[in-house]
C-alpha atoms as a PDB file:
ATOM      1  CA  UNK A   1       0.000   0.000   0.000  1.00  0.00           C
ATOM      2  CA  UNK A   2       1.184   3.501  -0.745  1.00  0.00           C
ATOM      3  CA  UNK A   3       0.240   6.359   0.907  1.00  0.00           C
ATOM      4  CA  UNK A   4      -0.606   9.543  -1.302  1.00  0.00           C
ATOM      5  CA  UNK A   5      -0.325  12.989   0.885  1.00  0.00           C
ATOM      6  CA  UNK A   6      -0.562  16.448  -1.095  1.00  0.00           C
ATOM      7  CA  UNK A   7       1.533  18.460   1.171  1.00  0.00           C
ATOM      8  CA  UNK A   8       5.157  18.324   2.837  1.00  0.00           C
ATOM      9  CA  UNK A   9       4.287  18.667   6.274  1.00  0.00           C
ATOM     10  CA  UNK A  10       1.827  15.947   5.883  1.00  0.00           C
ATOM     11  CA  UNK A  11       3.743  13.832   3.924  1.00  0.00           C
ATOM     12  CA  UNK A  12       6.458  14.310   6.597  1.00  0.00           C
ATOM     13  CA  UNK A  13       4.451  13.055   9.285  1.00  0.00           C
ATOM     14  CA  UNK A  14       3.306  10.415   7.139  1.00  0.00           C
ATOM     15  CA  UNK A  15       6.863   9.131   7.258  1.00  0.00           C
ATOM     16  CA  UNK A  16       7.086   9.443  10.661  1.00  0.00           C
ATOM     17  CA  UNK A  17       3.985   8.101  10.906  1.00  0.00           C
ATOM     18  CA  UNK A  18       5.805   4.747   9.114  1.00  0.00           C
ATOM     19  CA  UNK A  19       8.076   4.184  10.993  1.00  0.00           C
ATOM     20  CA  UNK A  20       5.873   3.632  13.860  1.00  0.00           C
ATOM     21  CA  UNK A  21       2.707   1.261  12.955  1.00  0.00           C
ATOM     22  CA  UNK A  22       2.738  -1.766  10.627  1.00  0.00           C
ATOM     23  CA  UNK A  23      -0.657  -1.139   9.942  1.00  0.00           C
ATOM     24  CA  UNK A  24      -0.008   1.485   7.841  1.00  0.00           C
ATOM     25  CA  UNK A  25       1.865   1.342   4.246  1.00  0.00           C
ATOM     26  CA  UNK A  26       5.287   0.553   2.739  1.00  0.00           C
ATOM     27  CA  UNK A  27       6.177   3.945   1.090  1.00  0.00           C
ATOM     28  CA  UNK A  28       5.049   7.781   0.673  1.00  0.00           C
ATOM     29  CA  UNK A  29       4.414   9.356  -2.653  1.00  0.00           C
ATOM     30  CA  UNK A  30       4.220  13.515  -2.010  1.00  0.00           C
ATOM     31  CA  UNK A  31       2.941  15.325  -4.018  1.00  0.00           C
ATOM     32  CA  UNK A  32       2.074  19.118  -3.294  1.00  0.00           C
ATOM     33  CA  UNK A  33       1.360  20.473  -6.348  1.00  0.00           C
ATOM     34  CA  UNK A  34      -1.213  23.077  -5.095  1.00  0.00           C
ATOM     35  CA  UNK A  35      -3.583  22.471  -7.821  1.00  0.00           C
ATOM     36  CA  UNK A  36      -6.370  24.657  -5.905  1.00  0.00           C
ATOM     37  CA  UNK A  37      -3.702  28.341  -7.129  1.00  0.00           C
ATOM     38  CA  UNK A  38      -3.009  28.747 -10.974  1.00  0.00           C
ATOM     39  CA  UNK A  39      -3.082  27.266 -14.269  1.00  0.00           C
ATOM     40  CA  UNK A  40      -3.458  23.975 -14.106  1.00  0.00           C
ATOM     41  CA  UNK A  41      -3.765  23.505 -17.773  1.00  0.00           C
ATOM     42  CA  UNK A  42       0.022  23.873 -17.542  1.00  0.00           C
ATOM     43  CA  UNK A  43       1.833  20.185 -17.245  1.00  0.00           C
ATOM     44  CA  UNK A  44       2.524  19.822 -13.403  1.00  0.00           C
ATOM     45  CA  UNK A  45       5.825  19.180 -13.883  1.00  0.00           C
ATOM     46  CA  UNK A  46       6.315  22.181 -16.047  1.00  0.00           C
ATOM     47  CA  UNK A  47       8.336  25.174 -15.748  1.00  0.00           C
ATOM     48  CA  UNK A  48       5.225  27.180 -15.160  1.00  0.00           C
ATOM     49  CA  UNK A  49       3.958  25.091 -11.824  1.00  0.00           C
ATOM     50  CA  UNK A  50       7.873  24.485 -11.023  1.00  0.00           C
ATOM     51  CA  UNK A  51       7.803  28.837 -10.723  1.00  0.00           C
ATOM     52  CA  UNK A  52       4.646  28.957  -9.192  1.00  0.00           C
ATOM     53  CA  UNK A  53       6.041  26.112  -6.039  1.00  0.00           C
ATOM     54  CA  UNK A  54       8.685  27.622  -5.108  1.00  0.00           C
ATOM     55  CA  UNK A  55       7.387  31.082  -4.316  1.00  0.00           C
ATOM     56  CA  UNK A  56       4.804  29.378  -2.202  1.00  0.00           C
ATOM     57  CA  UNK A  57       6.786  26.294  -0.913  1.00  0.00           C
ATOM     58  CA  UNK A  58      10.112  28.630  -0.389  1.00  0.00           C
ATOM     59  CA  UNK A  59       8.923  31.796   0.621  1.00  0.00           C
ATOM     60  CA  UNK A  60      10.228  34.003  -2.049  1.00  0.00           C
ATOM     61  CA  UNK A  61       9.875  36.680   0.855  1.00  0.00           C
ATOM     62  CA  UNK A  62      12.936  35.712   2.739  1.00  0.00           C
ATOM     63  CA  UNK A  63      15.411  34.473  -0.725  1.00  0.00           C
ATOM     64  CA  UNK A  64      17.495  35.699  -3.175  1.00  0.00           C
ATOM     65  CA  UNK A  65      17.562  35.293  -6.817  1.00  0.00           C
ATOM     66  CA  UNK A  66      20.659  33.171  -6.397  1.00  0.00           C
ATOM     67  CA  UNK A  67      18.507  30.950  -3.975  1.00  0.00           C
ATOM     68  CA  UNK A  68      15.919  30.931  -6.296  1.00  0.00           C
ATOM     69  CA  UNK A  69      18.039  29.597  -8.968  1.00  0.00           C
ATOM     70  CA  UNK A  70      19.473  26.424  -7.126  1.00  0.00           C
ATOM     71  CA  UNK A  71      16.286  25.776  -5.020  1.00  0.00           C
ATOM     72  CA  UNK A  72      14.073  25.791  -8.380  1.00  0.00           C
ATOM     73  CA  UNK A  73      16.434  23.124  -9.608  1.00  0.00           C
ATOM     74  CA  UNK A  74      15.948  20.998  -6.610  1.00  0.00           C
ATOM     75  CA  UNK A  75      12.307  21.506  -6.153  1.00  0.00           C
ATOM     76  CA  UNK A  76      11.443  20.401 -10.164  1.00  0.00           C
ATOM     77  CA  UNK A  77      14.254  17.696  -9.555  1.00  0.00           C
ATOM     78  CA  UNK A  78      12.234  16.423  -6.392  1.00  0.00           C
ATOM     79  CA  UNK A  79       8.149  16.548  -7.867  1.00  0.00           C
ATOM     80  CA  UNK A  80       9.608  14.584 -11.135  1.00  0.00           C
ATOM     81  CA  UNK A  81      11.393  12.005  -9.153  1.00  0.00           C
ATOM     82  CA  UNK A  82       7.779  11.385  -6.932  1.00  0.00           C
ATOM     83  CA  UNK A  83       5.934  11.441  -9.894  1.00  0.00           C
ATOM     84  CA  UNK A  84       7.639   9.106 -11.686  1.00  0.00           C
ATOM     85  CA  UNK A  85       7.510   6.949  -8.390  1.00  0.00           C
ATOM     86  CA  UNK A  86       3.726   6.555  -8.644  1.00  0.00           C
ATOM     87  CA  UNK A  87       3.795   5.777 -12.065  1.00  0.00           C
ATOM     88  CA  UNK A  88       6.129   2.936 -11.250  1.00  0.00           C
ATOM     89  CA  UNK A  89       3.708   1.770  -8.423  1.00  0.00           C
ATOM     90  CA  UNK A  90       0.938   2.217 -10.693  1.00  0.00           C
ATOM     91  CA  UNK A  91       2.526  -0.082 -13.380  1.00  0.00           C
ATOM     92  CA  UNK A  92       3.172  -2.663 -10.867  1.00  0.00           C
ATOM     93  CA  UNK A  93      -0.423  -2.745  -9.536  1.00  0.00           C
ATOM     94  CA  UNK A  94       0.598  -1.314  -6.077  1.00  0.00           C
ATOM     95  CA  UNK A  95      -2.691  -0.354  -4.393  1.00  0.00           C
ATOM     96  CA  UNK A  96      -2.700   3.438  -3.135  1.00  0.00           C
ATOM     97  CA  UNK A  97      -4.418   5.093  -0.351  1.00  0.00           C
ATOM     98  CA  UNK A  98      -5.463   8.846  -0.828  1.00  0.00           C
ATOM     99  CA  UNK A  99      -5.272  11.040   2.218  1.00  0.00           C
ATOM    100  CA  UNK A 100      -6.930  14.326   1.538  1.00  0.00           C
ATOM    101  CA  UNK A 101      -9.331  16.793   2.922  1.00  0.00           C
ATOM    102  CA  UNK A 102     -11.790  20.029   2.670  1.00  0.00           C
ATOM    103  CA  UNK A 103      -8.718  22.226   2.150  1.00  0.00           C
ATOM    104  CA  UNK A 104      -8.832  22.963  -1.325  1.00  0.00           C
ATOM    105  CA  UNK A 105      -5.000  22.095  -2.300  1.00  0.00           C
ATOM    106  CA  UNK A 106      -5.992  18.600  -1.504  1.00  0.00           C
ATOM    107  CA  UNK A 107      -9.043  17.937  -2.892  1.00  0.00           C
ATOM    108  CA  UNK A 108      -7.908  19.280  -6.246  1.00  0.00           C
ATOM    109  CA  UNK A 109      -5.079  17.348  -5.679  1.00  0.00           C
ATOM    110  CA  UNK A 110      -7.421  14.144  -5.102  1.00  0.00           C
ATOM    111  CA  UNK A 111      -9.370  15.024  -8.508  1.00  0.00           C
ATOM    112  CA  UNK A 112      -6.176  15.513 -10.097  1.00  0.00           C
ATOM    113  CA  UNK A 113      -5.061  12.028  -9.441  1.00  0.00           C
ATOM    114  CA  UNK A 114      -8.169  10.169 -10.429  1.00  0.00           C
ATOM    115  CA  UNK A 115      -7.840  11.739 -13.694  1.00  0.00           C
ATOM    116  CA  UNK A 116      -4.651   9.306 -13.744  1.00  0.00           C
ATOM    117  CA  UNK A 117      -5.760   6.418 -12.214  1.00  0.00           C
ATOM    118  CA  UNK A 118      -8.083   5.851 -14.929  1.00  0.00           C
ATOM    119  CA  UNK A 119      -5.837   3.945 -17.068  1.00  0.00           C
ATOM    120  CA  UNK A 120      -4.989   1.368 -13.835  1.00  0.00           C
ATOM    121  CA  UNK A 121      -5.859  -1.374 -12.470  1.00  0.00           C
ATOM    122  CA  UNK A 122      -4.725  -0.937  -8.776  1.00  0.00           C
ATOM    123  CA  UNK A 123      -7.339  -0.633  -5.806  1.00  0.00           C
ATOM    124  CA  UNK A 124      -7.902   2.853  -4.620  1.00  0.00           C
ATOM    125  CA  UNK A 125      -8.644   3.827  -0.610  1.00  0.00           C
ATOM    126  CA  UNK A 126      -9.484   6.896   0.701  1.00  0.00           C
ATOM    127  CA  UNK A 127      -9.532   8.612   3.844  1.00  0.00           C
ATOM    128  CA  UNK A 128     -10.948  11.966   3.988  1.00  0.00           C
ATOM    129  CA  UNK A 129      -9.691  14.043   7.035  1.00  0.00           C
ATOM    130  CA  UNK A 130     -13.098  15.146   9.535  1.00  0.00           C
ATOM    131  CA  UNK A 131     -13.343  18.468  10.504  1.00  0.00           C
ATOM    132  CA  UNK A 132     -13.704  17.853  13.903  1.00  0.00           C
ATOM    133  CA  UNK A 133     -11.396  14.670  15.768  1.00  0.00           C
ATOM    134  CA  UNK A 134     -12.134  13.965  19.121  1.00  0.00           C
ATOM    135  CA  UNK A 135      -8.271  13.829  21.102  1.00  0.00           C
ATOM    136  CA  UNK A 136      -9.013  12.634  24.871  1.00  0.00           C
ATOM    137  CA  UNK A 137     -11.032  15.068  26.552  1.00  0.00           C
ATOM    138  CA  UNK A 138     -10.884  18.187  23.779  1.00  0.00           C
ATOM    139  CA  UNK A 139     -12.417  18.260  19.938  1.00  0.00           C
ATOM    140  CA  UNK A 140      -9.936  19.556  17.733  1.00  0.00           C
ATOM    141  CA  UNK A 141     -10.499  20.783  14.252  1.00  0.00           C
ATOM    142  CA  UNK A 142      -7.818  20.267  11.554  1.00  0.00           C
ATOM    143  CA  UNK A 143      -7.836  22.216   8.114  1.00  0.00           C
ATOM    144  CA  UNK A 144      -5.342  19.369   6.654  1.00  0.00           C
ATOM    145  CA  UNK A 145      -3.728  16.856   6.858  1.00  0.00           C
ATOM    146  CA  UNK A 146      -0.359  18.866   7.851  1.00  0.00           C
ATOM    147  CA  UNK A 147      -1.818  19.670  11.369  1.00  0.00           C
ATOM    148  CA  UNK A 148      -2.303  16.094  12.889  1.00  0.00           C
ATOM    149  CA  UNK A 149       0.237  14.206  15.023  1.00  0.00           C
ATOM    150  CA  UNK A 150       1.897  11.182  13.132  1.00  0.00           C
ATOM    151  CA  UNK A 151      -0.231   8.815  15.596  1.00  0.00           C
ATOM    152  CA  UNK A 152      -3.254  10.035  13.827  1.00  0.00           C
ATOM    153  CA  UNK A 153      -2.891   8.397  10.518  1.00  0.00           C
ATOM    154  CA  UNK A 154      -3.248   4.905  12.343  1.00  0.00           C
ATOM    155  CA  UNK A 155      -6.138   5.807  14.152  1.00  0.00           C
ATOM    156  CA  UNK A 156      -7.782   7.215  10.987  1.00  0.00           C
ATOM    157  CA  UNK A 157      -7.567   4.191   9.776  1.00  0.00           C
ATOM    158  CA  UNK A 158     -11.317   2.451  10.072  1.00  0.00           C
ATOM    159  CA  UNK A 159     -12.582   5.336   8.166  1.00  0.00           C
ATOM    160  CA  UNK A 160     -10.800   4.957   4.695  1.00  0.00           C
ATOM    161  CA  UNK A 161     -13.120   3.364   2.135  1.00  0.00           C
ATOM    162  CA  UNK A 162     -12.613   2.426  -1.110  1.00  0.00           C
ATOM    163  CA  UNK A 163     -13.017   4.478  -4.529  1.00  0.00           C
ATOM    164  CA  UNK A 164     -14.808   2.697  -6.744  1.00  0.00           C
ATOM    165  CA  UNK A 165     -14.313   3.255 -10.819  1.00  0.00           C
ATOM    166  CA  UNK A 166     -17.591   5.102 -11.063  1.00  0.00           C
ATOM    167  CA  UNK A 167     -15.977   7.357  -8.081  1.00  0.00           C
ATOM    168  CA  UNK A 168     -12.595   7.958  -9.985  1.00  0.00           C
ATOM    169  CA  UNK A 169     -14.266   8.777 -13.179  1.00  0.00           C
ATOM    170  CA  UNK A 170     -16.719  10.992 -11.733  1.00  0.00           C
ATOM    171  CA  UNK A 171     -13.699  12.857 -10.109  1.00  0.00           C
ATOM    172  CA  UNK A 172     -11.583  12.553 -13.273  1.00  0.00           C
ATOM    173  CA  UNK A 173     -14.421  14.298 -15.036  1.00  0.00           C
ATOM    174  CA  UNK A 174     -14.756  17.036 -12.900  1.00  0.00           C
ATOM    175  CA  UNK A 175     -11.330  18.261 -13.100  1.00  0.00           C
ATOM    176  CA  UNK A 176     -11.353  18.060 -16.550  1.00  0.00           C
ATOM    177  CA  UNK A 177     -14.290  20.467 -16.329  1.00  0.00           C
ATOM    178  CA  UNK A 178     -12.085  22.747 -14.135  1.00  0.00           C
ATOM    179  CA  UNK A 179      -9.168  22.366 -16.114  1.00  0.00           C
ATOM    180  CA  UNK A 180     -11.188  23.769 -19.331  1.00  0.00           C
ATOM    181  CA  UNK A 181     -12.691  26.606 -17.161  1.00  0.00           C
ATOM    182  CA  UNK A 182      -9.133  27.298 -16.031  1.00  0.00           C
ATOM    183  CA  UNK A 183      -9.743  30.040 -13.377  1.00  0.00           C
ATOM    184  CA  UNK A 184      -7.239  31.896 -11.234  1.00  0.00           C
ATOM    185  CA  UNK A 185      -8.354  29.418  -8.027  1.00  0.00           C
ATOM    186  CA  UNK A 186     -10.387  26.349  -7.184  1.00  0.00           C
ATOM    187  CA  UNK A 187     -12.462  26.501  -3.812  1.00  0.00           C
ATOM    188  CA  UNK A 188     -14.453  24.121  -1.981  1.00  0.00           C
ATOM    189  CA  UNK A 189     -18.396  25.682  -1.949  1.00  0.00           C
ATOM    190  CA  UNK A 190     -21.176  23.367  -0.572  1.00  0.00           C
ATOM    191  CA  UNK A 191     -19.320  20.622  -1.067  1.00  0.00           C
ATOM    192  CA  UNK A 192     -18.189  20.961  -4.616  1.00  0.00           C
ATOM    193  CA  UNK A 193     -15.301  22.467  -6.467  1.00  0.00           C
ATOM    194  CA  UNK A 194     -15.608  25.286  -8.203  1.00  0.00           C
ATOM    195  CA  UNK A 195     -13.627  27.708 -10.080  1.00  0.00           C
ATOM    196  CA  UNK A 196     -13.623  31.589  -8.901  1.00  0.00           C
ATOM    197  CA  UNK A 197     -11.124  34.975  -9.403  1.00  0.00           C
ATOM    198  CA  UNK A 198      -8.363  35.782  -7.760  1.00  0.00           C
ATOM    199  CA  UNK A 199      -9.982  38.005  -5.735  1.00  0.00           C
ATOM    200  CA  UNK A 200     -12.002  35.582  -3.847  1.00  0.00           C
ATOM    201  CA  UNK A 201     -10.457  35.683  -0.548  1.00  0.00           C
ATOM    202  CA  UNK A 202      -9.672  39.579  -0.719  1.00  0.00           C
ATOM    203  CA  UNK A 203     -12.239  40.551   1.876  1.00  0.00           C
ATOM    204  CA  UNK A 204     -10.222  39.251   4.306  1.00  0.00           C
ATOM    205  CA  UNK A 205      -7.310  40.994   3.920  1.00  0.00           C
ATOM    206  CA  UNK A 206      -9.938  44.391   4.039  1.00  0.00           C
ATOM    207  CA  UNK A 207     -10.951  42.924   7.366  1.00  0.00           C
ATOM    208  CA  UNK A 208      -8.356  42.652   9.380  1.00  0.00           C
ATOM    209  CA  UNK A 209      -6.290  45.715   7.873  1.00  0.00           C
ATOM    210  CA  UNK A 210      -7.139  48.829   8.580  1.00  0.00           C
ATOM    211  CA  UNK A 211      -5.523  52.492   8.907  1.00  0.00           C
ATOM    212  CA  UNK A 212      -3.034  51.370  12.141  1.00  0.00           C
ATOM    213  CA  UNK A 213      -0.252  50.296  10.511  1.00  0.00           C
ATOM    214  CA  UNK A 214       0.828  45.996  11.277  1.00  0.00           C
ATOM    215  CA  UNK A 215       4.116  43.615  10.310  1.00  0.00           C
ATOM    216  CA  UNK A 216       2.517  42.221   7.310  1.00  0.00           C
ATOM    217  CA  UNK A 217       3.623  38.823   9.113  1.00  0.00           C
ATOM    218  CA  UNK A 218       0.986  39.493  11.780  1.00  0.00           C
ATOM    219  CA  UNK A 219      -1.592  40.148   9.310  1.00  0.00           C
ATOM    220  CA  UNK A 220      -1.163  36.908   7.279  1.00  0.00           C
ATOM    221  CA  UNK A 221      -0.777  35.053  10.615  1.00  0.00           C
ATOM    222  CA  UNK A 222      -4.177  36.212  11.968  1.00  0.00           C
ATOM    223  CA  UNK A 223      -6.165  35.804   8.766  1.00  0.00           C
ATOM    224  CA  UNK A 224      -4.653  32.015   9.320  1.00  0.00           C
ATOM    225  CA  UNK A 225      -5.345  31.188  12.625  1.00  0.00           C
ATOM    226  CA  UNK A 226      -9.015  32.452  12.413  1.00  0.00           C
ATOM    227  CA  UNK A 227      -9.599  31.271   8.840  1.00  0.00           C
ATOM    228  CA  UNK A 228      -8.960  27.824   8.712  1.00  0.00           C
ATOM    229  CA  UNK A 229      -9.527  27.838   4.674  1.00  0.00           C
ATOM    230  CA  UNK A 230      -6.540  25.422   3.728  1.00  0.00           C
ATOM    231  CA  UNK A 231      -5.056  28.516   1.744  1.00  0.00           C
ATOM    232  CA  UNK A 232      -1.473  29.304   1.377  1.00  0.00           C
ATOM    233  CA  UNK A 233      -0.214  32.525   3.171  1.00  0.00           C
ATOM    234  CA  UNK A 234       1.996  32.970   0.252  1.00  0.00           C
ATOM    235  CA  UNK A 235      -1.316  33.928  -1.325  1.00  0.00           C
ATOM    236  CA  UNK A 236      -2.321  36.571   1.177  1.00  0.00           C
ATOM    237  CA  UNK A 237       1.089  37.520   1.070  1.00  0.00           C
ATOM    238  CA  UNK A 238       0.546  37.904  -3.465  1.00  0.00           C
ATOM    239  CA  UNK A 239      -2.266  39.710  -3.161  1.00  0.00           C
ATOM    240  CA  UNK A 240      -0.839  42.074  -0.542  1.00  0.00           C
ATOM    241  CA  UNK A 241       1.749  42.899  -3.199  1.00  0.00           C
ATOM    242  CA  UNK A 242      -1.145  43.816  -5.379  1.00  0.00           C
ATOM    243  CA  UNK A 243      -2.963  46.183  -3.855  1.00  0.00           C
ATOM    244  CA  UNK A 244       0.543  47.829  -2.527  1.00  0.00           C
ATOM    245  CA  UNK A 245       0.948  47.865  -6.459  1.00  0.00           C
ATOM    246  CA  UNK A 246      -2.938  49.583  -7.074  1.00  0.00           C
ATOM    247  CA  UNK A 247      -1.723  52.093  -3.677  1.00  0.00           C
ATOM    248  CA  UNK A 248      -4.757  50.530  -1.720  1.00  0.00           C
ATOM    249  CA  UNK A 249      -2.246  49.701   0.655  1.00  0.00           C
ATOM    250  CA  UNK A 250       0.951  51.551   2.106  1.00  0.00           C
ATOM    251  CA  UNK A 251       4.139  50.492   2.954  1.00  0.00           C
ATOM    252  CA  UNK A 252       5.042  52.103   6.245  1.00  0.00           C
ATOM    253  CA  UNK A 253       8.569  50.625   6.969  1.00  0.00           C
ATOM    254  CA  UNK A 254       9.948  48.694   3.847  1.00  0.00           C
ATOM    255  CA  UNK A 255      12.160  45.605   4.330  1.00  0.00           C
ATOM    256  CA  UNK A 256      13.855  43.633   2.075  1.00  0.00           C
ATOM    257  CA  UNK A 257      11.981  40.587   3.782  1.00  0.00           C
ATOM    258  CA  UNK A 258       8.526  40.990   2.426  1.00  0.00           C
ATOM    259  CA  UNK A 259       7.089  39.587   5.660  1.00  0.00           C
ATOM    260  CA  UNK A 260       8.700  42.130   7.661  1.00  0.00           C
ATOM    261  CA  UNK A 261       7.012  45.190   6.069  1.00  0.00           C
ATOM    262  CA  UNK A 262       4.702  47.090   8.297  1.00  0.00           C
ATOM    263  CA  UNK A 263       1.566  48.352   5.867  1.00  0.00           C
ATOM    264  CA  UNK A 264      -1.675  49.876   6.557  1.00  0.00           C
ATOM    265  CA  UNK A 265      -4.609  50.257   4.606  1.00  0.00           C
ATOM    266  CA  UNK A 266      -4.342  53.416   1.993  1.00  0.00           C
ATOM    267  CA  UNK A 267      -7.565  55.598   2.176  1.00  0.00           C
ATOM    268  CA  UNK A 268      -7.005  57.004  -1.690  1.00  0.00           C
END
């Protein structure tokens, strides 16, 4: 059984995760393309998704160009080697076991991959992460994967079912249908995916920025920790940029660490 995880944290605990129980797979297959930001009618192991990874993976905020360069080279060397990996498993009939969620990364990253299991044979499991996981005495809720403790995955466990073909072509079909709509993003909206503009999450920057001026760290952090969305803070951090760009915000103190700029809302 390999386990399929569409972000690095998650995938790291995964590993972890391993290492520990017998109950769970022989191997990890990563694969956090971010499907849910961009153009996704772009190859995913193109030069255009390769770009688009590392300034959200890496944090273009804190490198340099001559990062940039060499990490670029890793990070296209490192999603070609895993996808070749599942190939290879897929080939050999390996059966795979889909670990995804609400957040929108992942379940775009689930459609995604139906659209390639198609042409295989292997048995496909799921396990959809709950909102809501009940640790001891407290509820906690969990916006991926990425935020549970490696003990989790076993426990999870019971609750994986498997995708039938009907299932995995219904998916399949449905990101083709986003794929020729093509939109900026991909959210989750009553329970289905939809494309929408780039603008879609916009009002909360507007809500928590105002005329006092705030680290632009702080800003992202909050919108995080009280939005549990599954979104990227490199795309709060994009769309800041923007509206600096349109004067709808001001810098305050500049930095040459994007994060570290202190901006307030520009009343133009």
């Amino acid at each position: 059984m390999i386990e399929i995880l569409f972000g690095e944290s998650e995938s790291a605990a995964m590993k972890i995760a391993l290492k520990r129980k017998k109950s769970l797979g022989s191997d990890v297959v990563s694969l956090p393309l971010m499907l849910d930001i961009g153009d996704i009618q772009q190859h995913v192991s193109g030069k255009y998704r390769r770009n688009l990874l590392y300034k959200m993976l890496y944090k273009e905020q804190w490198g340099t160009d001559k990062e940039m360069k060499s990490e670029l080279k890793a990070l296209g060397n490192s999603y070609s080697r895993e996808l070749i990996r599942l190939k290879e498993y897929l080939k050999n009939g390996e059966s795979l076991r889909i670990w995804y969620g609400d957040a929108p990364y992942s379940i775009c990253g689930m459609m995604w991959l139906c659209g390639k299991l198609r042409q295989y044979k292997s048995e496909v499991y799921a396990v959809r992460l709950p909102r809501l996981i009940v640790e001891g005495d407290a509820t906690v809720e969990y916006s991926g994967w990425g935020e549970v403790e490696p003990s989790v995955f076993a426990e999870m466990l019971p609750s994986q079912r498997r995708l039938s073909q009907a299932e995995i072509r219904a998916n399949a079909y449905r990101w083709s249908e986003l794929k020729r709509g093509n939109s900026p993003l991909r959210v989750l909206v009553n329970g289905s995916v939809i494309g929408i503009s780039d603008n879609f999450y916009d009002f909360l920057i507007w809500k928590y920025l105002g005329e006092e001026p705030v680290r632009e760290i702080e800003l992202i952090g909050r919108i995080l920790v009280e939005n549990r969305l599954g979104v990227s803070d490199w795309w709060y951090a994009s769309r800041i940029d923007k509206y600096i760009g349109t004067h709808h915000i001001e810098i305050v103190e500049n930095s040459d660490k994007k994060y570290e700029r202190i901006i307030r809302l520009n009343r133009i």
